[in-house]
C-alpha atoms as a PDB file:
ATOM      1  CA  UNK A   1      84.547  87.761  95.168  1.00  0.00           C
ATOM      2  CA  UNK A   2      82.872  89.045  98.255  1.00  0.00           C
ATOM      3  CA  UNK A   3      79.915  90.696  97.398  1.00  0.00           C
ATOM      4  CA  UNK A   4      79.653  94.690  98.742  1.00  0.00           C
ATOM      5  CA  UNK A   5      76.264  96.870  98.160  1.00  0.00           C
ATOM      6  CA  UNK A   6      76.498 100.342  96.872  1.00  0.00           C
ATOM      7  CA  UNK A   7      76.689 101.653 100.762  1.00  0.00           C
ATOM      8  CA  UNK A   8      80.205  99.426 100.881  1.00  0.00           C
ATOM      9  CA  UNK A   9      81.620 100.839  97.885  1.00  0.00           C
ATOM     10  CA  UNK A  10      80.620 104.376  98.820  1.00  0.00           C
ATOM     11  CA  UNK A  11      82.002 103.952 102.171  1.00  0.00           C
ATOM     12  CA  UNK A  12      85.675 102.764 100.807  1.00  0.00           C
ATOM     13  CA  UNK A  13      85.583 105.719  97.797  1.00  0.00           C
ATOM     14  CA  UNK A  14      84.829 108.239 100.754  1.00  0.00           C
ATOM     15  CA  UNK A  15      87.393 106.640 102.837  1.00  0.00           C
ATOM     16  CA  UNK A  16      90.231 106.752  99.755  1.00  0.00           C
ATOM     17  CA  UNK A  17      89.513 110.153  98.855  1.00  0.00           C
ATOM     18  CA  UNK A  18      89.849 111.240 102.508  1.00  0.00           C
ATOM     19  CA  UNK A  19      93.412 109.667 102.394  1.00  0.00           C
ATOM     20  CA  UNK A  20      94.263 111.106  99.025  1.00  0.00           C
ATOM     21  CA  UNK A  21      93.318 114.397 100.575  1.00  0.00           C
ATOM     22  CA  UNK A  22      95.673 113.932 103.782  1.00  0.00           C
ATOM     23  CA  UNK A  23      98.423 112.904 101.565  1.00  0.00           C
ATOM     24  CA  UNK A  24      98.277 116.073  99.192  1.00  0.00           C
ATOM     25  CA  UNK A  25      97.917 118.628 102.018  1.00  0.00           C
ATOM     26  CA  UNK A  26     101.204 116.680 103.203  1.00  0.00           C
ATOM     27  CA  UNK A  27     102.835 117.129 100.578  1.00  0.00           C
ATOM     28  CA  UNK A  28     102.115 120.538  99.074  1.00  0.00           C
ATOM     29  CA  UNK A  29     103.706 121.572 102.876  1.00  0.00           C
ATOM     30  CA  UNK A  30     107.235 122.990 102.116  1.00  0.00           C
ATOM     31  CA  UNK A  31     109.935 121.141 104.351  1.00  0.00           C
ATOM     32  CA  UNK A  32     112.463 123.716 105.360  1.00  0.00           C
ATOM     33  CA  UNK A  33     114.902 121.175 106.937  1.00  0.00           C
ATOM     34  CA  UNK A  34     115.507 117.571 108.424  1.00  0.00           C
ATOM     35  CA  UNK A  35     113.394 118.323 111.331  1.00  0.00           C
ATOM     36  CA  UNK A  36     110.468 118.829 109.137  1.00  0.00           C
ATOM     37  CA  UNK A  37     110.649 115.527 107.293  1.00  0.00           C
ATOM     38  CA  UNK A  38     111.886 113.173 109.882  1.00  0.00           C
ATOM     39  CA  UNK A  39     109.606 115.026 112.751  1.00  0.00           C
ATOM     40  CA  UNK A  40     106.665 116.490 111.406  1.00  0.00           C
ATOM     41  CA  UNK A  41     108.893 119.940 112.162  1.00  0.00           C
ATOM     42  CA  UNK A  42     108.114 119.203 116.032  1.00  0.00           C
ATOM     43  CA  UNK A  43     104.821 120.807 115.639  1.00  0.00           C
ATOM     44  CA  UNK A  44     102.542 117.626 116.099  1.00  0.00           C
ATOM     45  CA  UNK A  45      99.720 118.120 119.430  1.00  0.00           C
ATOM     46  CA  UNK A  46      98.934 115.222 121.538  1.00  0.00           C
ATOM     47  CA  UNK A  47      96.011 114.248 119.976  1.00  0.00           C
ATOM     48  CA  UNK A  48      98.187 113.178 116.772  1.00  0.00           C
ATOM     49  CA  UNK A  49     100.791 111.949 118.532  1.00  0.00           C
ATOM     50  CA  UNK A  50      98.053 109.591 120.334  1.00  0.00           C
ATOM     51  CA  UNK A  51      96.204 108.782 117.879  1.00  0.00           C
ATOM     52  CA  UNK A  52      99.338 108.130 115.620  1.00  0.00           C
ATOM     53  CA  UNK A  53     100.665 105.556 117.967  1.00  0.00           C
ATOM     54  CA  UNK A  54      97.491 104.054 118.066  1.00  0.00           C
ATOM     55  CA  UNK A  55      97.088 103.538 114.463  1.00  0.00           C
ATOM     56  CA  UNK A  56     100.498 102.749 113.875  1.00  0.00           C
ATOM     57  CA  UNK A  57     100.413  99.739 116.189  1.00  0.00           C
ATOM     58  CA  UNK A  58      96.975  98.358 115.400  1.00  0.00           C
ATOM     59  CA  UNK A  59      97.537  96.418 111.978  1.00  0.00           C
ATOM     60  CA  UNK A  60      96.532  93.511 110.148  1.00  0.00           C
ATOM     61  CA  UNK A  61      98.551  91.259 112.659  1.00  0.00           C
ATOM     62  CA  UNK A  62      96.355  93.125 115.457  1.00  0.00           C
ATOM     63  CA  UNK A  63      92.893  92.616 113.364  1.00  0.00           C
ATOM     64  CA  UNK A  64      93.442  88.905 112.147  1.00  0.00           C
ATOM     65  CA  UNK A  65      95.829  87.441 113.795  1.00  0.00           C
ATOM     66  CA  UNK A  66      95.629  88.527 117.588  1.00  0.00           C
ATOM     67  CA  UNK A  67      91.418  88.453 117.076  1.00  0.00           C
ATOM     68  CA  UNK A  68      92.215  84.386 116.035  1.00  0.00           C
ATOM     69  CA  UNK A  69      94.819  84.052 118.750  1.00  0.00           C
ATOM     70  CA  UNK A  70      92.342  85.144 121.084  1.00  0.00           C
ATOM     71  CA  UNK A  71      89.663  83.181 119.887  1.00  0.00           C
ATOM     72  CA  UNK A  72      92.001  80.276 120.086  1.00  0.00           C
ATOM     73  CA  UNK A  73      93.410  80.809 123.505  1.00  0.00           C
ATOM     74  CA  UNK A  74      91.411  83.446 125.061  1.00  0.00           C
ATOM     75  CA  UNK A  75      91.426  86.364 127.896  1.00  0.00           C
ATOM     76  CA  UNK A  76      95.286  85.653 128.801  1.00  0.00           C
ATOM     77  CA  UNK A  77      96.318  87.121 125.400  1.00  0.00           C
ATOM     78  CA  UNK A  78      94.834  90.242 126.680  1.00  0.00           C
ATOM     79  CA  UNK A  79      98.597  91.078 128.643  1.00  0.00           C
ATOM     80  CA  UNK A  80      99.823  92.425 125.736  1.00  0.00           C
ATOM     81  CA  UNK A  81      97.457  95.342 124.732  1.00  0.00           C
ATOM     82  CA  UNK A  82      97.126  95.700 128.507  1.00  0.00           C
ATOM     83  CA  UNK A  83     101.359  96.235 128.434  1.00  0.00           C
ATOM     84  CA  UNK A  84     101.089  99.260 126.948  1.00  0.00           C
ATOM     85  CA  UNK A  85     100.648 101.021 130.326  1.00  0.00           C
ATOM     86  CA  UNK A  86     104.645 100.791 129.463  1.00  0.00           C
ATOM     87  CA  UNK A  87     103.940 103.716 126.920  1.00  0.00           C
ATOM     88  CA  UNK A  88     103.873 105.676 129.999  1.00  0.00           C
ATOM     89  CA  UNK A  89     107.500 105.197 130.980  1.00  0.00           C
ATOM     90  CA  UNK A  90     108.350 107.076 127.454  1.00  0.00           C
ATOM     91  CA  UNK A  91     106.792 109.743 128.106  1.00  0.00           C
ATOM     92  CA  UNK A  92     107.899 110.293 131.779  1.00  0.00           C
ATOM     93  CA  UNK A  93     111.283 108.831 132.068  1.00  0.00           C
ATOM     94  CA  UNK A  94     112.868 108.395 127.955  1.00  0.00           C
ATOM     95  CA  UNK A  95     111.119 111.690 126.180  1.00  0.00           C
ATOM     96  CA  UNK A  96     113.439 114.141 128.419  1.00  0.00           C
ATOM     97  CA  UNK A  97     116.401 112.342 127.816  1.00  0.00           C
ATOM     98  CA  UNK A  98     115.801 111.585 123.761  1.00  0.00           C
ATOM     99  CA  UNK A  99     114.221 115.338 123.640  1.00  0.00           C
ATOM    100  CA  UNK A 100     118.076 116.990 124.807  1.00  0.00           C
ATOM    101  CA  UNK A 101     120.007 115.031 123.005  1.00  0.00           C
ATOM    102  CA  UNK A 102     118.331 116.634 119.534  1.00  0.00           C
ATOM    103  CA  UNK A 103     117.933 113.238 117.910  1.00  0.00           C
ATOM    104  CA  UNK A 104     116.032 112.233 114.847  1.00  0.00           C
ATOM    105  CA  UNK A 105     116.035 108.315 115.280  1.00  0.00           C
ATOM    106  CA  UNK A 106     116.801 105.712 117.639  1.00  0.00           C
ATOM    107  CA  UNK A 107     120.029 104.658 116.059  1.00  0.00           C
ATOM    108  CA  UNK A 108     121.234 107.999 116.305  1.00  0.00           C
ATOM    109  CA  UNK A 109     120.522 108.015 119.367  1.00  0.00           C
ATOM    110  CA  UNK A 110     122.540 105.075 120.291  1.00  0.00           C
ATOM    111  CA  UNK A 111     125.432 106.446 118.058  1.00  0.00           C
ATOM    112  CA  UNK A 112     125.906 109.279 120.464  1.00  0.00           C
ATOM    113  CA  UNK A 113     125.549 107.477 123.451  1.00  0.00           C
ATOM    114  CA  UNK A 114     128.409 104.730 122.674  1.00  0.00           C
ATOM    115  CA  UNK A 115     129.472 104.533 119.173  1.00  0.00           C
ATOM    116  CA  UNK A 116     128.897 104.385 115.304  1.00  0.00           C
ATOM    117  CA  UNK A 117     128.791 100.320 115.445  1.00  0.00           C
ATOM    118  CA  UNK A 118     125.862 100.470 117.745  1.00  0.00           C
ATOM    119  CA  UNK A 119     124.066 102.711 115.191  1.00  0.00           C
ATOM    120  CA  UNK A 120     124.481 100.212 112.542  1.00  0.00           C
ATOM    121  CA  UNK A 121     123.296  97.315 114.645  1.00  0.00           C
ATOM    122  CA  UNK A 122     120.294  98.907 115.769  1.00  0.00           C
ATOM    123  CA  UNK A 123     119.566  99.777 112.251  1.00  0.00           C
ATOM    124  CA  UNK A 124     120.223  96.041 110.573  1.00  0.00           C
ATOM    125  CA  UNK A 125     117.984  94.675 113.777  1.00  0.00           C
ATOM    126  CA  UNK A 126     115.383  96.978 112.977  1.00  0.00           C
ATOM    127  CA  UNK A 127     114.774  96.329 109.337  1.00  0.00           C
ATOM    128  CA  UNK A 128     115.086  93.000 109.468  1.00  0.00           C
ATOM    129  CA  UNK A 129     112.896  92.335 111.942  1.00  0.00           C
ATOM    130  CA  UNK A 130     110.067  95.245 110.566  1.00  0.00           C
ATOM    131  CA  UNK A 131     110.400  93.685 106.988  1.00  0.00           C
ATOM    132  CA  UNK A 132     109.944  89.653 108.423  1.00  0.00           C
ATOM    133  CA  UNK A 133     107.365  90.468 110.845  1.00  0.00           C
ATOM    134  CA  UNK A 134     105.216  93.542 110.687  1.00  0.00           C
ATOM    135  CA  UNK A 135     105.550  94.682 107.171  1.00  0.00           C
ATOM    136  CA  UNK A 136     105.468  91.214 105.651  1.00  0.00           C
ATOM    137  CA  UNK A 137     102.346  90.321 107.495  1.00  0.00           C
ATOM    138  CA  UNK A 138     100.534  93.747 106.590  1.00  0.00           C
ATOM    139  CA  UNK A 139     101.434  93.723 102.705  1.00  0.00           C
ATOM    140  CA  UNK A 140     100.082  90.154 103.008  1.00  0.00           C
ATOM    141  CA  UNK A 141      96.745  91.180 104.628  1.00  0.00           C
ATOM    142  CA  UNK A 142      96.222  93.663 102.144  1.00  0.00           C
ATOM    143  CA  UNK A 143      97.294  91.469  99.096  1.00  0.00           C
ATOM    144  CA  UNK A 144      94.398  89.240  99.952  1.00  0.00           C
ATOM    145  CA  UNK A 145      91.941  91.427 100.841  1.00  0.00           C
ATOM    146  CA  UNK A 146      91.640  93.509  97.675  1.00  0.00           C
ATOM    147  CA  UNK A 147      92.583  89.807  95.438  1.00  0.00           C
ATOM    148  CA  UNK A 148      89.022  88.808  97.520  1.00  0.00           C
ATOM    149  CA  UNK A 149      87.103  92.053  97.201  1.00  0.00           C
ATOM    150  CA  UNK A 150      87.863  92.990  93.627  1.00  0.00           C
ATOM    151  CA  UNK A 151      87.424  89.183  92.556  1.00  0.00           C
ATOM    152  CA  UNK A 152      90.075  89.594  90.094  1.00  0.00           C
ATOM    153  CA  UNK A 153      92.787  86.205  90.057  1.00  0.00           C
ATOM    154  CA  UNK A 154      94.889  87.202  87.373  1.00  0.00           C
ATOM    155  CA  UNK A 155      96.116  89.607  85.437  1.00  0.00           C
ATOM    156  CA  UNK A 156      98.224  88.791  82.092  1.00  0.00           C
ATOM    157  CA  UNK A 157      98.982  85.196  83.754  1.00  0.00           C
ATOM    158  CA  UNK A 158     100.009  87.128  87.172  1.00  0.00           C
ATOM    159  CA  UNK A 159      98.282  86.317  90.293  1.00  0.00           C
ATOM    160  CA  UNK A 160      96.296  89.404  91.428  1.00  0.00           C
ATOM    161  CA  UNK A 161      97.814  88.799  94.539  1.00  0.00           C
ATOM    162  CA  UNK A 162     101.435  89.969  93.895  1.00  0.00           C
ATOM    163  CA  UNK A 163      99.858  93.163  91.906  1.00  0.00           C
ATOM    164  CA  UNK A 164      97.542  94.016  94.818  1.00  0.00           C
ATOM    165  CA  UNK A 165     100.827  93.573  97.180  1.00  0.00           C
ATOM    166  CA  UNK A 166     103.326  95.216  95.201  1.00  0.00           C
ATOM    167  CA  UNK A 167     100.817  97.957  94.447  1.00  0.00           C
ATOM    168  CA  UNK A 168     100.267  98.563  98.482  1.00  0.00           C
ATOM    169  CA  UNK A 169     104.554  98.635  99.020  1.00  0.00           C
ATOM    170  CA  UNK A 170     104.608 100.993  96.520  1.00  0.00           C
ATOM    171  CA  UNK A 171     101.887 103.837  96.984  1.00  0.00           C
ATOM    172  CA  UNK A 172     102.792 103.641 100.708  1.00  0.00           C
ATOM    173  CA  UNK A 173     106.448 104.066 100.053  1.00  0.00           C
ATOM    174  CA  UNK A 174     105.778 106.756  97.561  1.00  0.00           C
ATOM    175  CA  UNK A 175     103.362 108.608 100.024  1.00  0.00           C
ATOM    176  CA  UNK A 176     105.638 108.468 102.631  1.00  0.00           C
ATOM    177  CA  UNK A 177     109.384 109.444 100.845  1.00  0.00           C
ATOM    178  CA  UNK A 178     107.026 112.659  99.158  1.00  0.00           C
ATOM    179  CA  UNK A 179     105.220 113.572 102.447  1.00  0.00           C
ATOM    180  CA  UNK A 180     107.478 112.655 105.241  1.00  0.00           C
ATOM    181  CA  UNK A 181     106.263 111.851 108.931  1.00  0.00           C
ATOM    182  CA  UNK A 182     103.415 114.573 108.348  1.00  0.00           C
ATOM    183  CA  UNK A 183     102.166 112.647 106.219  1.00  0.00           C
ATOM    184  CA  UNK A 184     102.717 109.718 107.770  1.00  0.00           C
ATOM    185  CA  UNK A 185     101.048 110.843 111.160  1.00  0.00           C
ATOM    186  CA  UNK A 186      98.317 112.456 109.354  1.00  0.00           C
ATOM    187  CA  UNK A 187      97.347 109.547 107.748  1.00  0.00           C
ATOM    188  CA  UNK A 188      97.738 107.272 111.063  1.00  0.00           C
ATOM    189  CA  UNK A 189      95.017 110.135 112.432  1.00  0.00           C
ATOM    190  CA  UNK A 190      92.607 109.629 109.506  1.00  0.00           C
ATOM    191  CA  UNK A 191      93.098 105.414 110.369  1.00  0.00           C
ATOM    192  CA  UNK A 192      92.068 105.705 113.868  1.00  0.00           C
ATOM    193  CA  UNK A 193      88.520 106.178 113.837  1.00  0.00           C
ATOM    194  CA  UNK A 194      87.599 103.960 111.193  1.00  0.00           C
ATOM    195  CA  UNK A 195      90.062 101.256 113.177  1.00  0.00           C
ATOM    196  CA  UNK A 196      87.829 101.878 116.598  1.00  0.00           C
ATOM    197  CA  UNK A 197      83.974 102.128 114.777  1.00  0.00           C
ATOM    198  CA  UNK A 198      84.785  99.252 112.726  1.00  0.00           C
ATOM    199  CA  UNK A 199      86.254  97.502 115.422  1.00  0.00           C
ATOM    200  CA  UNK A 200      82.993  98.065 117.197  1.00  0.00           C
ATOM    201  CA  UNK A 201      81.065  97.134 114.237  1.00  0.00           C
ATOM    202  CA  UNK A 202      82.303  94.097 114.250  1.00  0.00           C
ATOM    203  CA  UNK A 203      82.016  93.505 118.251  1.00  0.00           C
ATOM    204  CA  UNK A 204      78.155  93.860 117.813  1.00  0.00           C
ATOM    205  CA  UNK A 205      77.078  92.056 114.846  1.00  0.00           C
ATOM    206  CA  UNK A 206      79.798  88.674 116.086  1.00  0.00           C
ATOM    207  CA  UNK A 207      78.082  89.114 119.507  1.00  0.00           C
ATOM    208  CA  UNK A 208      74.495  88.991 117.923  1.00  0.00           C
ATOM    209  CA  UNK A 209      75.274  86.098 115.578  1.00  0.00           C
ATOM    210  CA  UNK A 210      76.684  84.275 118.460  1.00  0.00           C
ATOM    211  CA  UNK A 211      73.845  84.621 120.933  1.00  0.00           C
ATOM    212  CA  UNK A 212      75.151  87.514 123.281  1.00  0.00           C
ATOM    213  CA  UNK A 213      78.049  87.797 125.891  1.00  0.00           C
ATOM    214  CA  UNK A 214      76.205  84.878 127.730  1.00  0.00           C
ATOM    215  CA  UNK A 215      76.682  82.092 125.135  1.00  0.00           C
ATOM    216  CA  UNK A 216      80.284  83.587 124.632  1.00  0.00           C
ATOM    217  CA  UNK A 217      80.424  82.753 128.489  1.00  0.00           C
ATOM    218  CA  UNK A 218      78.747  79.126 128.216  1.00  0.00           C
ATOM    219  CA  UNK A 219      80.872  77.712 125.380  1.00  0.00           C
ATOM    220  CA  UNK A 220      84.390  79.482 126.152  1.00  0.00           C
ATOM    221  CA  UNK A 221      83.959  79.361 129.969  1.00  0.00           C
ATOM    222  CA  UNK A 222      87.818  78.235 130.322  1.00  0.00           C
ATOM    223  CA  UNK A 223      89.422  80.609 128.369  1.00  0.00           C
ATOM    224  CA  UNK A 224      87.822  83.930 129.821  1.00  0.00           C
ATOM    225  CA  UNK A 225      90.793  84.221 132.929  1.00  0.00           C
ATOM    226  CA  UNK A 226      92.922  87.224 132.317  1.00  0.00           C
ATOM    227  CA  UNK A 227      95.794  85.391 134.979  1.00  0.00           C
ATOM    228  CA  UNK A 228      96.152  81.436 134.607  1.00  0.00           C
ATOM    229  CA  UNK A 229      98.569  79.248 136.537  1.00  0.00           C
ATOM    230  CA  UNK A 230     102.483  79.308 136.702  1.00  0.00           C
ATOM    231  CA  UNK A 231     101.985  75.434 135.117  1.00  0.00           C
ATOM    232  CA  UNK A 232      99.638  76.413 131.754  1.00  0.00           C
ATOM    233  CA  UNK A 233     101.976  75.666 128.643  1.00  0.00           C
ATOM    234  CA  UNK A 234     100.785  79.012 127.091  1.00  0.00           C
ATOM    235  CA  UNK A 235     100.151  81.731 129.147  1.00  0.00           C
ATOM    236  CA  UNK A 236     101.983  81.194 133.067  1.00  0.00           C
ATOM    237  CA  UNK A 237     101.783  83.895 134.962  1.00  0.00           C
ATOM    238  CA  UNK A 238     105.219  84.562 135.807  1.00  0.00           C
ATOM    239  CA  UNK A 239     105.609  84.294 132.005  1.00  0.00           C
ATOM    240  CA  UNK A 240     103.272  87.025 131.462  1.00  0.00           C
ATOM    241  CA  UNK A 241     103.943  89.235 134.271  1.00  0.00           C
ATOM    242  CA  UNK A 242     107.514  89.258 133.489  1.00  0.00           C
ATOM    243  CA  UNK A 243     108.228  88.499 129.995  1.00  0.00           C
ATOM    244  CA  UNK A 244     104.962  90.601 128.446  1.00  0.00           C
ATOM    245  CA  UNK A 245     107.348  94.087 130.497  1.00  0.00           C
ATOM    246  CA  UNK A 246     110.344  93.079 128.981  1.00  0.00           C
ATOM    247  CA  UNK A 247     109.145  92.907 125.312  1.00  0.00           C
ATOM    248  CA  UNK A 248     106.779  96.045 126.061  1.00  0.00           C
ATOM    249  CA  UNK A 249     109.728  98.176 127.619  1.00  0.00           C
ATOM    250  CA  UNK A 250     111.358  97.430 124.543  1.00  0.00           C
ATOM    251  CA  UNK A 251     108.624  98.371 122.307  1.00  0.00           C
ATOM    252  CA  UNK A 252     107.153 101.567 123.629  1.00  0.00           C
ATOM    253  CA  UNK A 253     109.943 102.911 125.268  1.00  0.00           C
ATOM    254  CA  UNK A 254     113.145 102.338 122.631  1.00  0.00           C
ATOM    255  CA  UNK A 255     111.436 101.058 119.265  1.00  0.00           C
ATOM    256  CA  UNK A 256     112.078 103.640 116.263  1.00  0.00           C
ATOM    257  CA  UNK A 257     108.319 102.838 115.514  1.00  0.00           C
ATOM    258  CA  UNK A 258     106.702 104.761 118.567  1.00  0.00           C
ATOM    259  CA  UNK A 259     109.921 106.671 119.673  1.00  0.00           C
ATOM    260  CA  UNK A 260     109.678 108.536 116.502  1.00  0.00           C
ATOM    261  CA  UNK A 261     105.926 109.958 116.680  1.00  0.00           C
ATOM    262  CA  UNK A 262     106.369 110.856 120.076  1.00  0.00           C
ATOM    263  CA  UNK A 263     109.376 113.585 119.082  1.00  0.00           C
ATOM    264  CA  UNK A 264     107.306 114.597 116.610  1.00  0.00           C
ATOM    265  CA  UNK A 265     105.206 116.614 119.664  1.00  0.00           C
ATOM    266  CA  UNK A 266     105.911 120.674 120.018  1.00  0.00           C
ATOM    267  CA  UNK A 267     107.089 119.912 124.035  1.00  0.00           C
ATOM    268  CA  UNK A 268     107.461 117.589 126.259  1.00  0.00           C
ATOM    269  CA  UNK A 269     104.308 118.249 127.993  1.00  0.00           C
ATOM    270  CA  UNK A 270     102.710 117.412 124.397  1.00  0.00           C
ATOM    271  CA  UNK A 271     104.579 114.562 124.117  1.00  0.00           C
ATOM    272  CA  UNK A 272     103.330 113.181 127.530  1.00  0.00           C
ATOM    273  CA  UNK A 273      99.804 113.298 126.850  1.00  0.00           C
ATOM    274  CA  UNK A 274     100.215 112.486 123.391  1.00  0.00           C
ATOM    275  CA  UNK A 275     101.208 108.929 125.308  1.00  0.00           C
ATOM    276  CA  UNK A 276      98.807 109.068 127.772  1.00  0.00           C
ATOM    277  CA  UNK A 277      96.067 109.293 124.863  1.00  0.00           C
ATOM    278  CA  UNK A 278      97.613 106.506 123.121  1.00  0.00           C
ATOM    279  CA  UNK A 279      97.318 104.443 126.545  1.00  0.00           C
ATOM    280  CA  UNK A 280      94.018 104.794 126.853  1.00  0.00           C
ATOM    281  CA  UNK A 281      93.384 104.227 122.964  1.00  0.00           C
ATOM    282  CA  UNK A 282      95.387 101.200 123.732  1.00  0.00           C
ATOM    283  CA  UNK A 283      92.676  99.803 126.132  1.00  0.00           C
ATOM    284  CA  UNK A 284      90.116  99.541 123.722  1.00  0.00           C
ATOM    285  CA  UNK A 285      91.423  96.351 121.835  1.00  0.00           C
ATOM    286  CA  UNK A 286      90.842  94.518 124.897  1.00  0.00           C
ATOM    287  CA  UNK A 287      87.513  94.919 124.927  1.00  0.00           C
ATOM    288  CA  UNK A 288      86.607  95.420 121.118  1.00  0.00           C
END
């Protein structure tokens, strides 16, 4: 069990009760239509929208496993928060296009473009892939986490673990069939503060345990180049330059994930700096 002081648990109480608070006021909101569940009712400002994104992207895999990755390999992992430039390219070229066509999703999307069988690939692809990469990785996070902070193994012969995880796939679902995307967004909002301070948090006391940027320098000298060479087994350049665009044109520009939030805005001018926000928001990771 990991041992917290009174400031710790007052901190996470606050920090609940803040999200128990979002959720209500989301869900006391009457939904007249589809709109209003699947799209906040098209009423969301760009500093949701950006902040949304934001939240919604940085996760557990983000936290753990990109902060090991990047221990383990250094700078040159970097290209893929600095990718999200891409999220520009939404909200330019893809919002006006998405925006006339009076979609709610993606798939839809696709279905009126070519045909029904497209909408049911996109959908399969999509699930799939959320539920084996993203989701699992999250729920797993989170399993562990309160299984270490609680200090609880078992519970009538059942490993805390499972509880903990079924317990986070279940309040989440429940929060977000009840409240919609407002509550959804809303909560993503609420997120991205603590995300960036704790992030920062973090940054400081590693760098003073360590010795300072300087020893960072002296003992990971090889690993701080944002741009290796075309012949490095990890990271080439070409690689990088090429393969990190495809991936994030994908992502940011045609994934359900963003594309949704991002319709969610009152306009299109609120939609485009509601991604310009979440670009800059999206440079912080580098450095933090």
């Amino acid at each position: 069990m990991v041992e917290l002081s009174t400031l710790d648990w007052l901190v996470l109480a606050g920090f609940f009760i803040l999200l128990l608070g979002v959720v209500g006021m989301s869900m006391r909101q009457k939904e007249e239509d589809t709109a209003d569940y699947f799209l906040a009712g098209r009423n969301a400002s760009w500093l949701v929208i950006g902040a949304s994104i934001f939240a919604s992207n940085i996760g557990s895999e983000h936290l753990v496993g990109l902060s090991g990755s990047g221990a383990q390999s250094g700078m040159a992992l970097a290209h893929w928060e600095l990718q999200s430039w891409i999220i520009l390219l939404l909200g330019w070229v893809f919002v006006p296009f998405y925006w006339s066509s009076k979609v709610y999703t993606m798939p839809e999307f696709l279905e009126r473009r070519y045909n029904s069988a497209s909408r049911t690939f996109l959908s399969v692809i999509s699930l799939v892939s959320y539920v084996l990469t993203k989701v699992a990785v999250t729920v797993y996070a989170g399993g562990i986490a309160f299984k270490t902070i609680l200090g609880i193994d078992s519970i009538w012969g059942i490993d805390f673990f499972w509880i903990s995880a079924l317990g986070l796939v279940i309040i989440t679902g429940i929060y977000t069939v009840l409240g919609g995307m407002k509550a959804i967004m809303w909560t993503s909002v609420l997120q991205t503060p603590v995300l960036i301070i704790g992030s920062v948090v973090i940054l400081v006391v590693g760098l003073d345990q360590v010795g300072g940027w300087s020893e960072v320098e002296r003992i990971n000298d090889a690993n701080l180049h944002l741009i290796r060479s075309a012949s490095d087994v990890d990271f080439p350049w070409p690689g990088i330059i090429f393969g990190s665009f495809i991936i994030g044109f994908w992502y940011w520009c045609t994934d359900q994930y963003i594309v949704q939030r991002v319709l969610s805005a009152k306009g299109i001018k609120e939609a485009r700096r509601g991604t310009m926000f979440a670009g800059y928001l999206k440079l912080l990771p580098v450095f933090i």
